[in-house]
PDB file of N, CA and C in Angstrom:
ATOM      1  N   UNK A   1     147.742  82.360 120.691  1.00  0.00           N
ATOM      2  CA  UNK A   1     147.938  82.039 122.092  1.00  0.00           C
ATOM      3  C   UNK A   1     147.776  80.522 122.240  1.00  0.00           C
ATOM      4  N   UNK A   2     148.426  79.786 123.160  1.00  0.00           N
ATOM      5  CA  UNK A   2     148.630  78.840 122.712  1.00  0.00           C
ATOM      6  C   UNK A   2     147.721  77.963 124.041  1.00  0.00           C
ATOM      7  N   UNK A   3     147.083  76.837 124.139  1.00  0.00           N
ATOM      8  CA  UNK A   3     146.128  76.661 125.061  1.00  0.00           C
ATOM      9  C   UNK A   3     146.258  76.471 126.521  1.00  0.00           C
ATOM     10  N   UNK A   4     147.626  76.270 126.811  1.00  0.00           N
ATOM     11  CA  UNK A   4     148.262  76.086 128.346  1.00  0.00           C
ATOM     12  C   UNK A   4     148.079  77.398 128.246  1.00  0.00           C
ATOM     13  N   UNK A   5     148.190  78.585 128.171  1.00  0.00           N
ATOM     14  CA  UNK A   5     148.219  79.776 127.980  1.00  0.00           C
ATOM     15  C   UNK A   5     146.955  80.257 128.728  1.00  0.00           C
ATOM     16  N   UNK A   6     146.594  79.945 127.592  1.00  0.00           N
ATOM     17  CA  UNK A   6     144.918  80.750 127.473  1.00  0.00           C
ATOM     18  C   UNK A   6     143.962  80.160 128.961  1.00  0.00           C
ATOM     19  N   UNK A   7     144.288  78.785 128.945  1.00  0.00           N
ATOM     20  CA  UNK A   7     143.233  78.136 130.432  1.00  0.00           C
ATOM     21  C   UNK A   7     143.712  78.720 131.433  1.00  0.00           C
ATOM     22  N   UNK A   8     144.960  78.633 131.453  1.00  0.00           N
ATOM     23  CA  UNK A   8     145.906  79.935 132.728  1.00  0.00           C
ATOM     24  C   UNK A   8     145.581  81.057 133.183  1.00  0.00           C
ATOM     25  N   UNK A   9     144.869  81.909 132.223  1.00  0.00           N
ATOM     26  CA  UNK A   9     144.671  83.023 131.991  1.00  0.00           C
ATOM     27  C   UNK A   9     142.436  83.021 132.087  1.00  0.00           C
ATOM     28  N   UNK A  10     142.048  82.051 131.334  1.00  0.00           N
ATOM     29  CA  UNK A  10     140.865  81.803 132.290  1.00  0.00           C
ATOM     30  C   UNK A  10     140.145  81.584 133.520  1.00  0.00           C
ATOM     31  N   UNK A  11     141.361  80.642 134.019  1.00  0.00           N
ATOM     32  CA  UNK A  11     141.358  80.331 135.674  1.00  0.00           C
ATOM     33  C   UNK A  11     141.838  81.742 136.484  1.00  0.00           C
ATOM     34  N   UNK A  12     142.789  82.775 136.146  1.00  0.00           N
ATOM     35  CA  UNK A  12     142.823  83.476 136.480  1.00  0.00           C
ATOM     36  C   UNK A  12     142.075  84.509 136.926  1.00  0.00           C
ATOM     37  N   UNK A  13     141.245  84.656 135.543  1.00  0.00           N
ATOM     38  CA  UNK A  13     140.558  85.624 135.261  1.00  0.00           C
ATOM     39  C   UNK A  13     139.053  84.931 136.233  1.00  0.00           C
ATOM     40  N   UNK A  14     138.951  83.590 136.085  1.00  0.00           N
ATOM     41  CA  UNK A  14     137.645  83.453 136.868  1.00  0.00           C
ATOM     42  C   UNK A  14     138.136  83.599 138.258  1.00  0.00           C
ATOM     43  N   UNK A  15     138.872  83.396 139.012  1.00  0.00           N
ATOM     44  CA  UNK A  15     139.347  83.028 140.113  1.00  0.00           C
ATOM     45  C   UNK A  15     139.313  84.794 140.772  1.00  0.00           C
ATOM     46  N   UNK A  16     139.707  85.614 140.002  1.00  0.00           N
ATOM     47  CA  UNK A  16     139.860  87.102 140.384  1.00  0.00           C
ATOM     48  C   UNK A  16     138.470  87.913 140.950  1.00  0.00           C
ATOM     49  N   UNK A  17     137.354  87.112 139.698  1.00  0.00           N
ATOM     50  CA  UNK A  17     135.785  87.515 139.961  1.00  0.00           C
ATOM     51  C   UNK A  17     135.712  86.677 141.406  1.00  0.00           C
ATOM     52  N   UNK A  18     136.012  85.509 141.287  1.00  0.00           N
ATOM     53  CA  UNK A  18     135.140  84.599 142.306  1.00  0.00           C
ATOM     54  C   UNK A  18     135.774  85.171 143.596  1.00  0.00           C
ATOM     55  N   UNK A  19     136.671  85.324 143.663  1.00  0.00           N
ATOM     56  CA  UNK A  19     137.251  85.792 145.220  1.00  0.00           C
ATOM     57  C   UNK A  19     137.358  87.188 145.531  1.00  0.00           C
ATOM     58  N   UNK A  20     136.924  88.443 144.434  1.00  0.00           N
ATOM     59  CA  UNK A  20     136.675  89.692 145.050  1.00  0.00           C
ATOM     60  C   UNK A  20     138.231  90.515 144.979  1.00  0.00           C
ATOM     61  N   UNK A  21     138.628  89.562 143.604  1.00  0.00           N
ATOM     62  CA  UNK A  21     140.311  90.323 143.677  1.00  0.00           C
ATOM     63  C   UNK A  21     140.103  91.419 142.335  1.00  0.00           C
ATOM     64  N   UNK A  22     139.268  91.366 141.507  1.00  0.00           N
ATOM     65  CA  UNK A  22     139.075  92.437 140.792  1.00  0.00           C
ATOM     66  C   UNK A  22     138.166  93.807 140.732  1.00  0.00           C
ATOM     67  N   UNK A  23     137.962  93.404 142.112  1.00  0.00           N
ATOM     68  CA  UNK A  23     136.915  94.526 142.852  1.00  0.00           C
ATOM     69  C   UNK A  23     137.253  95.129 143.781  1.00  0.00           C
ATOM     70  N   UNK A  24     138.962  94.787 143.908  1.00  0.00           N
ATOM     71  CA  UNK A  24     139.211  95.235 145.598  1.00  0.00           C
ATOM     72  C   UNK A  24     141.059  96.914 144.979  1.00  0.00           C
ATOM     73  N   UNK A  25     140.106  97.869 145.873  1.00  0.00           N
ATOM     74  CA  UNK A  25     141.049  99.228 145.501  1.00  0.00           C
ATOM     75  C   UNK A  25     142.516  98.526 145.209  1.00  0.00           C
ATOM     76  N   UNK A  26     143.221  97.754 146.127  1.00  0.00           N
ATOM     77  CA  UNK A  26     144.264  97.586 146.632  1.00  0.00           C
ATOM     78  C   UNK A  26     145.105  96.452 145.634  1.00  0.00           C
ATOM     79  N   UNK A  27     144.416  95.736 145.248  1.00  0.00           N
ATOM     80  CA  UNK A  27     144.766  94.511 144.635  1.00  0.00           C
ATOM     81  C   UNK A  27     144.035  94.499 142.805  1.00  0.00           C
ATOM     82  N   UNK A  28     143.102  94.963 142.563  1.00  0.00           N
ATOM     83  CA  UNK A  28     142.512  94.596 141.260  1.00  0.00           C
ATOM     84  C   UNK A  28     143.612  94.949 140.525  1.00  0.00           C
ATOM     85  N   UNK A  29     144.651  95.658 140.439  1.00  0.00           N
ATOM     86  CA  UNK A  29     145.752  95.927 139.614  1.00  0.00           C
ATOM     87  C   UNK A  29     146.269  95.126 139.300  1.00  0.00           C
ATOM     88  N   UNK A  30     146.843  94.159 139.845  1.00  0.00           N
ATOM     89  CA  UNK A  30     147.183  92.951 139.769  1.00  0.00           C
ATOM     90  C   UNK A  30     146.347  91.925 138.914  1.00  0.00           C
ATOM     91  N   UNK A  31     145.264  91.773 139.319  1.00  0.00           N
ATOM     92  CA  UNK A  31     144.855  91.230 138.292  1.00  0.00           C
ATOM     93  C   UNK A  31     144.301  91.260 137.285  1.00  0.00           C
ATOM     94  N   UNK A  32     143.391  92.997 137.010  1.00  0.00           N
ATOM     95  CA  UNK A  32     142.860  93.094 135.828  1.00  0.00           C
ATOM     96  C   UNK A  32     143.654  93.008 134.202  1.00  0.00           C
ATOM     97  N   UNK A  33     144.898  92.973 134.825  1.00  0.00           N
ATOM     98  CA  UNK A  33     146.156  92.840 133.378  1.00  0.00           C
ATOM     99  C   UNK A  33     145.563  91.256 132.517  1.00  0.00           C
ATOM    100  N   UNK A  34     145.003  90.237 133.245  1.00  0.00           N
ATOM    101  CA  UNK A  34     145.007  89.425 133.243  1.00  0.00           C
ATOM    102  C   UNK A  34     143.546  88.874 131.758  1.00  0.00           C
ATOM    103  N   UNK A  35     142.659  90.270 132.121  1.00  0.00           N
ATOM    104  CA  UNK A  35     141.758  90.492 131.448  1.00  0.00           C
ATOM    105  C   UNK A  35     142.273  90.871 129.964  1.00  0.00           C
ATOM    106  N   UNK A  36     143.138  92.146 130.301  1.00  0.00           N
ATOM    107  CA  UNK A  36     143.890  93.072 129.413  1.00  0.00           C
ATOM    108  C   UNK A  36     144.497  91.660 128.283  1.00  0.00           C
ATOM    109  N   UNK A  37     145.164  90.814 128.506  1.00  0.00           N
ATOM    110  CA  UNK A  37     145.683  89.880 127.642  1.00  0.00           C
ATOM    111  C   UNK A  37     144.785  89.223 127.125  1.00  0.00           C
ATOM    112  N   UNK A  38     143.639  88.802 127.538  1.00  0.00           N
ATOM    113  CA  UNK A  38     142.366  88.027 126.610  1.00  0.00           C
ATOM    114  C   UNK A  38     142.115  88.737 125.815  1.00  0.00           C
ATOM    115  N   UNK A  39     141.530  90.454 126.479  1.00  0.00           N
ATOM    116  CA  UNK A  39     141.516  90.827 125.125  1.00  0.00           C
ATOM    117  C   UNK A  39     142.305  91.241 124.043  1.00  0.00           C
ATOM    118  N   UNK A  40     143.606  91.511 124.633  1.00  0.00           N
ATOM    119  CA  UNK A  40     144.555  91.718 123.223  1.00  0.00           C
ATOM    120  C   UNK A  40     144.552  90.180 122.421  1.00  0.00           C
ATOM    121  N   UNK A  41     144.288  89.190 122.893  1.00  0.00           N
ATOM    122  CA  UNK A  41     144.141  88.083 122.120  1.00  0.00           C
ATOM    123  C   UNK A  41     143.348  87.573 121.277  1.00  0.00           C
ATOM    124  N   UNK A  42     142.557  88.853 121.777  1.00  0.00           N
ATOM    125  CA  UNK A  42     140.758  88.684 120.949  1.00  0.00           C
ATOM    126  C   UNK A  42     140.418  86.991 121.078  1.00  0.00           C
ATOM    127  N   UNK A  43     140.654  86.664 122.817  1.00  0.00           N
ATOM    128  CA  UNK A  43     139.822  85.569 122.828  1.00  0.00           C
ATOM    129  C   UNK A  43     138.307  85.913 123.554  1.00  0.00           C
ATOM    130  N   UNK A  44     137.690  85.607 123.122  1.00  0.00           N
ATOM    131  CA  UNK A  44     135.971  85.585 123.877  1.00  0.00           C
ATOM    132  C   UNK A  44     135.436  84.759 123.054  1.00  0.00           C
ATOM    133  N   UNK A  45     135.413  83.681 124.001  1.00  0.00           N
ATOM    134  CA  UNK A  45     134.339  82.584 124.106  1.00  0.00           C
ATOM    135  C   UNK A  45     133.617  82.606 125.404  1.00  0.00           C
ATOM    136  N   UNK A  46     132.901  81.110 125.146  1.00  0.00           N
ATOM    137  CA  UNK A  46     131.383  81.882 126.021  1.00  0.00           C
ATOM    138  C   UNK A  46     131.873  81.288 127.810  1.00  0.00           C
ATOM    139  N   UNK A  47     133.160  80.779 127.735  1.00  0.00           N
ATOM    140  CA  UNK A  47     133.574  80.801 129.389  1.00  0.00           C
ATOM    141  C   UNK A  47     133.841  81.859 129.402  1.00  0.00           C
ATOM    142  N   UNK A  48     134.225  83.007 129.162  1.00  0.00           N
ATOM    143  CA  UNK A  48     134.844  83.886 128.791  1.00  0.00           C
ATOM    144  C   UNK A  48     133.913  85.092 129.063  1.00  0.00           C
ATOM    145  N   UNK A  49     132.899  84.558 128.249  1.00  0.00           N
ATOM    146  CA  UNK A  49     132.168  85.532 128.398  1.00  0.00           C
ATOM    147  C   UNK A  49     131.186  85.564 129.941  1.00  0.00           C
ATOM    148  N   UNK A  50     130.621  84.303 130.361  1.00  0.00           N
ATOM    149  CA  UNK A  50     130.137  83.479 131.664  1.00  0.00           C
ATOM    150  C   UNK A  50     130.701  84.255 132.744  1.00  0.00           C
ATOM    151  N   UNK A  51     132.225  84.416 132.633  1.00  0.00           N
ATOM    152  CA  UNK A  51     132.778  84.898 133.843  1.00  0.00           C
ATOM    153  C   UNK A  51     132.834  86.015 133.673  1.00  0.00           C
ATOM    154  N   UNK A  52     133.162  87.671 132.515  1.00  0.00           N
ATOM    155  CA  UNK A  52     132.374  88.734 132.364  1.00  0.00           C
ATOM    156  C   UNK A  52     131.100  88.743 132.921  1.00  0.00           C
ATOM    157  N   UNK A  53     130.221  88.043 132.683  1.00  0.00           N
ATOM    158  CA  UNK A  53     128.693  88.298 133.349  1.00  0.00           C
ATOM    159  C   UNK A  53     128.942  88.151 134.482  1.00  0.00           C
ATOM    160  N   UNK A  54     129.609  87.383 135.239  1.00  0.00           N
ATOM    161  CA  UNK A  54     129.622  87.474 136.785  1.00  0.00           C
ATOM    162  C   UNK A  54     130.042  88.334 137.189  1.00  0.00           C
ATOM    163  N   UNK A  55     131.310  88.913 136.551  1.00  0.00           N
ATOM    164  CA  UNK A  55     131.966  89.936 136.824  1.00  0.00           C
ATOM    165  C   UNK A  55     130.886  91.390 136.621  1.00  0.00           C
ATOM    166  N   UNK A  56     130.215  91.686 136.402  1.00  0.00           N
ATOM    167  CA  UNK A  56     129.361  92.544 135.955  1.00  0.00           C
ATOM    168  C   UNK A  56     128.687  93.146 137.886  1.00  0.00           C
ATOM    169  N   UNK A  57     127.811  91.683 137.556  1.00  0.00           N
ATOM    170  CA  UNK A  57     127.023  91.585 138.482  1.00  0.00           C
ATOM    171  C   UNK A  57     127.519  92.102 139.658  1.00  0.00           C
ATOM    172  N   UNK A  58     128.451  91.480 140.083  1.00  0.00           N
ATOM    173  CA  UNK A  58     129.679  90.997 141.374  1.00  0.00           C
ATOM    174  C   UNK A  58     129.889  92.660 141.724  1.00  0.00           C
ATOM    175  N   UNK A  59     130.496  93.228 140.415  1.00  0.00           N
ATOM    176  CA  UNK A  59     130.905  94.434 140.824  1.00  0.00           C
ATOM    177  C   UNK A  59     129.945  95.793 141.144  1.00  0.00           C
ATOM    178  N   UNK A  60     128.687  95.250 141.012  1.00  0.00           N
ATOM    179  CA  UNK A  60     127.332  95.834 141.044  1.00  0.00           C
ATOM    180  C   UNK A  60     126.792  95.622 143.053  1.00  0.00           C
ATOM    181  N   UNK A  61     127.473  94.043 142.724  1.00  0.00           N
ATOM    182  CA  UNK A  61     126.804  93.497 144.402  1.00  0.00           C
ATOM    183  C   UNK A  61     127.860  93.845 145.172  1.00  0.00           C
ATOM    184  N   UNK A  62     129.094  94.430 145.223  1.00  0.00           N
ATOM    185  CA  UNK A  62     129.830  94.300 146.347  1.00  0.00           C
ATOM    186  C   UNK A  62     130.237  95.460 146.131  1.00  0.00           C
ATOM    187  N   UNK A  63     129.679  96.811 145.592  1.00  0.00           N
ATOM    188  CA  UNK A  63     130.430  97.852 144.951  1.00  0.00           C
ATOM    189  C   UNK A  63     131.493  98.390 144.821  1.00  0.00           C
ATOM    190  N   UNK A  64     131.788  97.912 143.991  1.00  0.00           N
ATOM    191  CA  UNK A  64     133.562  97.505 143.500  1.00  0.00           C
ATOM    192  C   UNK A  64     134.431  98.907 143.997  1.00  0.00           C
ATOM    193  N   UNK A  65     135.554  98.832 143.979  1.00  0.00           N
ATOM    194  CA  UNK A  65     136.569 100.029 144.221  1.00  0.00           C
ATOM    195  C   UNK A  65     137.373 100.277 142.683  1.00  0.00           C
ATOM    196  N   UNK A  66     137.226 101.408 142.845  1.00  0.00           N
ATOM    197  CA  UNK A  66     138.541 102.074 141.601  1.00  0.00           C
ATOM    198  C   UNK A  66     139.769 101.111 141.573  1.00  0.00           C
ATOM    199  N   UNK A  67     140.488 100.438 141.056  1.00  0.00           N
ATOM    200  CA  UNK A  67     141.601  99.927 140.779  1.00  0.00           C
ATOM    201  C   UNK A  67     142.772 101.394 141.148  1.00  0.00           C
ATOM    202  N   UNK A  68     143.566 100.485 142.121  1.00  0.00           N
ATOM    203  CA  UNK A  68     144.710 101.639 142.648  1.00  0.00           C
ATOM    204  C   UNK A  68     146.157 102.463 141.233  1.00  0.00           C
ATOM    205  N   UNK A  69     145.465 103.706 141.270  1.00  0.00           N
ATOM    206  CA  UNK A  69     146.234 104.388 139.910  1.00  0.00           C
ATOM    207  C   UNK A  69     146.246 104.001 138.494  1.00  0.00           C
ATOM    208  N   UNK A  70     144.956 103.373 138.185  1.00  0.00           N
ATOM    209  CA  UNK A  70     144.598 103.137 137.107  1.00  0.00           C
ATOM    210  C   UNK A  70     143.271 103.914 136.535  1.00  0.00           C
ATOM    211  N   UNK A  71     143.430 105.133 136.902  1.00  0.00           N
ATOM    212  CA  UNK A  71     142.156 105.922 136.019  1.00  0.00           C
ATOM    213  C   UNK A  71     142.373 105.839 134.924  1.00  0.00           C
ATOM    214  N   UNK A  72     143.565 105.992 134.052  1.00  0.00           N
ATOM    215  CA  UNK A  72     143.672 106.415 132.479  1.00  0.00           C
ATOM    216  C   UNK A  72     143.613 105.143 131.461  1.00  0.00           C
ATOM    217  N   UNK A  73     142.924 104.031 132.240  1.00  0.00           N
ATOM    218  CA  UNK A  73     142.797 102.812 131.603  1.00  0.00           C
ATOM    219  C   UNK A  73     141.359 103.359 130.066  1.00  0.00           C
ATOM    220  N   UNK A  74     141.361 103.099 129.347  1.00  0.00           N
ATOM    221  CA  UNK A  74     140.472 103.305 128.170  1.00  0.00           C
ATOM    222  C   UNK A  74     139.259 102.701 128.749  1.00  0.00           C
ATOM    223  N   UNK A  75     138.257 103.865 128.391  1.00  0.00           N
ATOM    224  CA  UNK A  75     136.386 103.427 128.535  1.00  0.00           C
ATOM    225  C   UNK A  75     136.402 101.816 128.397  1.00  0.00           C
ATOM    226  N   UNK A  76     136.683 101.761 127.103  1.00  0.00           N
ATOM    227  CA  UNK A  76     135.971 100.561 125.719  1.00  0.00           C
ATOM    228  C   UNK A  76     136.832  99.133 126.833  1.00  0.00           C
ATOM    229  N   UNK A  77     138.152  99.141 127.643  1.00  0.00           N
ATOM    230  CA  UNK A  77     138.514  98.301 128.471  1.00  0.00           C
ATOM    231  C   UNK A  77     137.286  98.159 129.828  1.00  0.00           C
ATOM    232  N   UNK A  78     135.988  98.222 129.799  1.00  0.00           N
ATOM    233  CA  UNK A  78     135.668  97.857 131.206  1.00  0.00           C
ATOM    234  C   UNK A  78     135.780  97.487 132.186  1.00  0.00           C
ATOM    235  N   UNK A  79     136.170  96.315 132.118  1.00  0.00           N
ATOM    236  CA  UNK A  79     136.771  96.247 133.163  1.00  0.00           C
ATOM    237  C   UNK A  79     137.682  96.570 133.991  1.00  0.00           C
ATOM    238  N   UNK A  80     138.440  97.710 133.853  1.00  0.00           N
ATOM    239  CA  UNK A  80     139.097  98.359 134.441  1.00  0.00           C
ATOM    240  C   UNK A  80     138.081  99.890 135.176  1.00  0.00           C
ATOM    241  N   UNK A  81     136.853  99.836 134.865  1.00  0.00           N
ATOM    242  CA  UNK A  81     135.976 100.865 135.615  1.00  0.00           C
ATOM    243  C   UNK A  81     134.676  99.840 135.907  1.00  0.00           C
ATOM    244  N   UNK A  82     135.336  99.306 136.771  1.00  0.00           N
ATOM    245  CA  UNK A  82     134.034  98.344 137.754  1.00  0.00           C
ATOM    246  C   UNK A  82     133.593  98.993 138.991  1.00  0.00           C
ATOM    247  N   UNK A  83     134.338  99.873 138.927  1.00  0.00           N
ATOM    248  CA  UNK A  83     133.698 101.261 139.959  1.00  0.00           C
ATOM    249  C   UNK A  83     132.271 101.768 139.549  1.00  0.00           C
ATOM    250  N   UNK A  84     132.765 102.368 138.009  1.00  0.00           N
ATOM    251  CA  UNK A  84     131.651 103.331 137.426  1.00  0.00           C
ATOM    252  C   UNK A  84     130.290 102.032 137.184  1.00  0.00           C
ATOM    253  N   UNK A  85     130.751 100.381 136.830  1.00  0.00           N
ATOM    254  CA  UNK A  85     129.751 100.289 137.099  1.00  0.00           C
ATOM    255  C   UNK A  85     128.460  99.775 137.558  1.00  0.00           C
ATOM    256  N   UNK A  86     129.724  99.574 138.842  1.00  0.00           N
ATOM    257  CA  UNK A  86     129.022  99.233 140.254  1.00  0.00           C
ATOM    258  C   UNK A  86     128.066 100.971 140.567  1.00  0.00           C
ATOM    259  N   UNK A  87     128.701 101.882 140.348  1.00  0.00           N
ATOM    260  CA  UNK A  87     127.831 102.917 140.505  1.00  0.00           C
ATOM    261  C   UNK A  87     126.667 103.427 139.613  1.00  0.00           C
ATOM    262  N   UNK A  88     126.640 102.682 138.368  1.00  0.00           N
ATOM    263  CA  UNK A  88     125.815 102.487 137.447  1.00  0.00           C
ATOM    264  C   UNK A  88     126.267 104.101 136.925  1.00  0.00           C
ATOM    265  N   UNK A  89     127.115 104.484 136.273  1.00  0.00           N
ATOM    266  CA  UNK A  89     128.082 105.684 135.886  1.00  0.00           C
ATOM    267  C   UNK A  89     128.713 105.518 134.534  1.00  0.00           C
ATOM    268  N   UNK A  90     128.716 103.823 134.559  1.00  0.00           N
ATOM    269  CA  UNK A  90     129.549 103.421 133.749  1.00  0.00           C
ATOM    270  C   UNK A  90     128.414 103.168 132.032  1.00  0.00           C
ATOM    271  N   UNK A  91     128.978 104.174 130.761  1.00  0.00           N
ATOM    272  CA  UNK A  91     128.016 104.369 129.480  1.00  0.00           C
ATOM    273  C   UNK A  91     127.459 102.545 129.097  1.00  0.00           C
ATOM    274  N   UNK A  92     126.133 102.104 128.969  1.00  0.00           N
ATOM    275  CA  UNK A  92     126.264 101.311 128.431  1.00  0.00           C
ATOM    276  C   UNK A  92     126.470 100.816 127.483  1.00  0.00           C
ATOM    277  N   UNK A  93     126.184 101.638 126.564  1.00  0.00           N
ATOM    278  CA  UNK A  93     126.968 101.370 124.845  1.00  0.00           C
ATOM    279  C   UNK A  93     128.064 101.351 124.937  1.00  0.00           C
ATOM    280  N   UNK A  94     128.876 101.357 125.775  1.00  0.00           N
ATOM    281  CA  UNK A  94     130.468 100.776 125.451  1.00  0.00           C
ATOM    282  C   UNK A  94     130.738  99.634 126.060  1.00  0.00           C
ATOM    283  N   UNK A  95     129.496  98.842 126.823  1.00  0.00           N
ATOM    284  CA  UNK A  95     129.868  97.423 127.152  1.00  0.00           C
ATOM    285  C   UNK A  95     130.101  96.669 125.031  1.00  0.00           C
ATOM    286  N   UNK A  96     130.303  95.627 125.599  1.00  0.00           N
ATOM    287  CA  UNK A  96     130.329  94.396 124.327  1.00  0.00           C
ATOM    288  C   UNK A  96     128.346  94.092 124.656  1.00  0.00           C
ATOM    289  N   UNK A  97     127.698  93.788 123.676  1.00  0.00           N
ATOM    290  CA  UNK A  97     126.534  93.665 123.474  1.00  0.00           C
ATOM    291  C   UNK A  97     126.130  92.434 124.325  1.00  0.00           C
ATOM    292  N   UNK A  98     127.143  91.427 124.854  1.00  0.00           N
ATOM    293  CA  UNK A  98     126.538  90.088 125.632  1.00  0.00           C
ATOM    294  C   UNK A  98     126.742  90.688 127.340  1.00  0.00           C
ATOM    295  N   UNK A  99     127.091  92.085 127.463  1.00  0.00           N
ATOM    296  CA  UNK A  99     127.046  92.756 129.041  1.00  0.00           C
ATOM    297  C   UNK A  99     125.385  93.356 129.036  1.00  0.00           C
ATOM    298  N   UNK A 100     125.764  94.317 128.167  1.00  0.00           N
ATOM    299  CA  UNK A 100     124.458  94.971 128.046  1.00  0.00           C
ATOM    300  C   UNK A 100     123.260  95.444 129.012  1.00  0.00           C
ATOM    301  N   UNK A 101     122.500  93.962 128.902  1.00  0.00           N
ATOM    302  CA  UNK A 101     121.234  93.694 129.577  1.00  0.00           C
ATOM    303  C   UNK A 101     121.473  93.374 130.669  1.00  0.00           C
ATOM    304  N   UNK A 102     122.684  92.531 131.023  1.00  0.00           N
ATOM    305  CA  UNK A 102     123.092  92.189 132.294  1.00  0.00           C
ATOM    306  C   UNK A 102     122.848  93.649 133.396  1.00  0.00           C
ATOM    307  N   UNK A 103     123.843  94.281 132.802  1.00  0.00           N
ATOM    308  CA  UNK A 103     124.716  95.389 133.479  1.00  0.00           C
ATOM    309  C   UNK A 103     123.307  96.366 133.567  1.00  0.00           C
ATOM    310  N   UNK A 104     122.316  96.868 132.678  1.00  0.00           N
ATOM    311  CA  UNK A 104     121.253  97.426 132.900  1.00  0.00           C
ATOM    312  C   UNK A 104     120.228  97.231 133.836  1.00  0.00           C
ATOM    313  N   UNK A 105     120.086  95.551 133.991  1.00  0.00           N
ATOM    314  CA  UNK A 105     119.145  94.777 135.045  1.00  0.00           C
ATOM    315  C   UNK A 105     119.672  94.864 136.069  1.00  0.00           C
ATOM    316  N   UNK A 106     121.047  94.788 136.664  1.00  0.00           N
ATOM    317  CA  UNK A 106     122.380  94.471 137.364  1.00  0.00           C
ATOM    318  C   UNK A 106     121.411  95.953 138.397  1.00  0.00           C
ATOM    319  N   UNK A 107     122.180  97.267 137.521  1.00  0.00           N
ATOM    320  CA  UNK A 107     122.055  98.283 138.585  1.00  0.00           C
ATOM    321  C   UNK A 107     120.617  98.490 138.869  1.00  0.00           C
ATOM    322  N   UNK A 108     119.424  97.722 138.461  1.00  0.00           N
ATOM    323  CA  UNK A 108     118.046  98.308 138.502  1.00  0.00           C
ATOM    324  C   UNK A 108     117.935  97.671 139.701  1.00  0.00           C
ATOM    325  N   UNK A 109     118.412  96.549 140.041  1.00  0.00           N
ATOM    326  CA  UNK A 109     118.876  95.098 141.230  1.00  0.00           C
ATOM    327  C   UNK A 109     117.796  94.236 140.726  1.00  0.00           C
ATOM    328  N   UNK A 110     118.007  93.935 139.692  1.00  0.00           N
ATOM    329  CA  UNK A 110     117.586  92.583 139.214  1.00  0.00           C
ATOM    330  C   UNK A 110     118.855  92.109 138.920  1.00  0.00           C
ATOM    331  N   UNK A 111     119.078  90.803 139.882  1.00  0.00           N
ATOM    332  CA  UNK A 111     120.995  90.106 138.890  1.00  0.00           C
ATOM    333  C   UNK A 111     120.219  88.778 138.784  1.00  0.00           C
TER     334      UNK A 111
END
């Protein structure tokens, strides 16, 4: 992936947490694809990861909505069930190990 690419796709991806577009029934469709390409790129670095942790939290504090007709998205993709775990529903052994503690403290309401 090539780096005009990839910052495109960071700003995106932060911009989606920061404004409540990957938490919202109506719209997260739109942008969780956006996620979907980092990780088919197997990029995660630690902006990367920074804005996952917010995203965690976020979807914990504003209790996120199901993404519109996207149930059959795969567990191991999380972010596509920021529903389950904003409802704390969502298994934690299938976060990535740098969610983890977040996402455990997150629903106890420690963020």
């Amino acid at each position: 992936m090539d780096l005009s690419r990839l910052s495109e796709l960071k700003k995106k991806w932060s911009m989606a947490v920061e404004f409540g577009s990957a938490f919202d029934y109506h719209i997260a469709h739109v942008w969780l694809p956006v996620r979907d390409e980092l990780f088919d790129a197997q990029v995660l670095d630690e902006e990367i990861k920074e804005i996952d942790k917010e995203a965690i939290k976020k979807a914990i504090k504003e209790n996120s909505d199901r993404p519109y007709q996207r149930d059959h998205e795969e567990l191991t993709r999380w972010w596509w069930h920021l529903e389950k775990i904003a409802s704390g529903e969502y298994p934690a052994e299938l976060l990535p190990e740098y969610l983890r503690e977040i996402y455990l403290k997150a629903i106890g309401g420690d963020f």
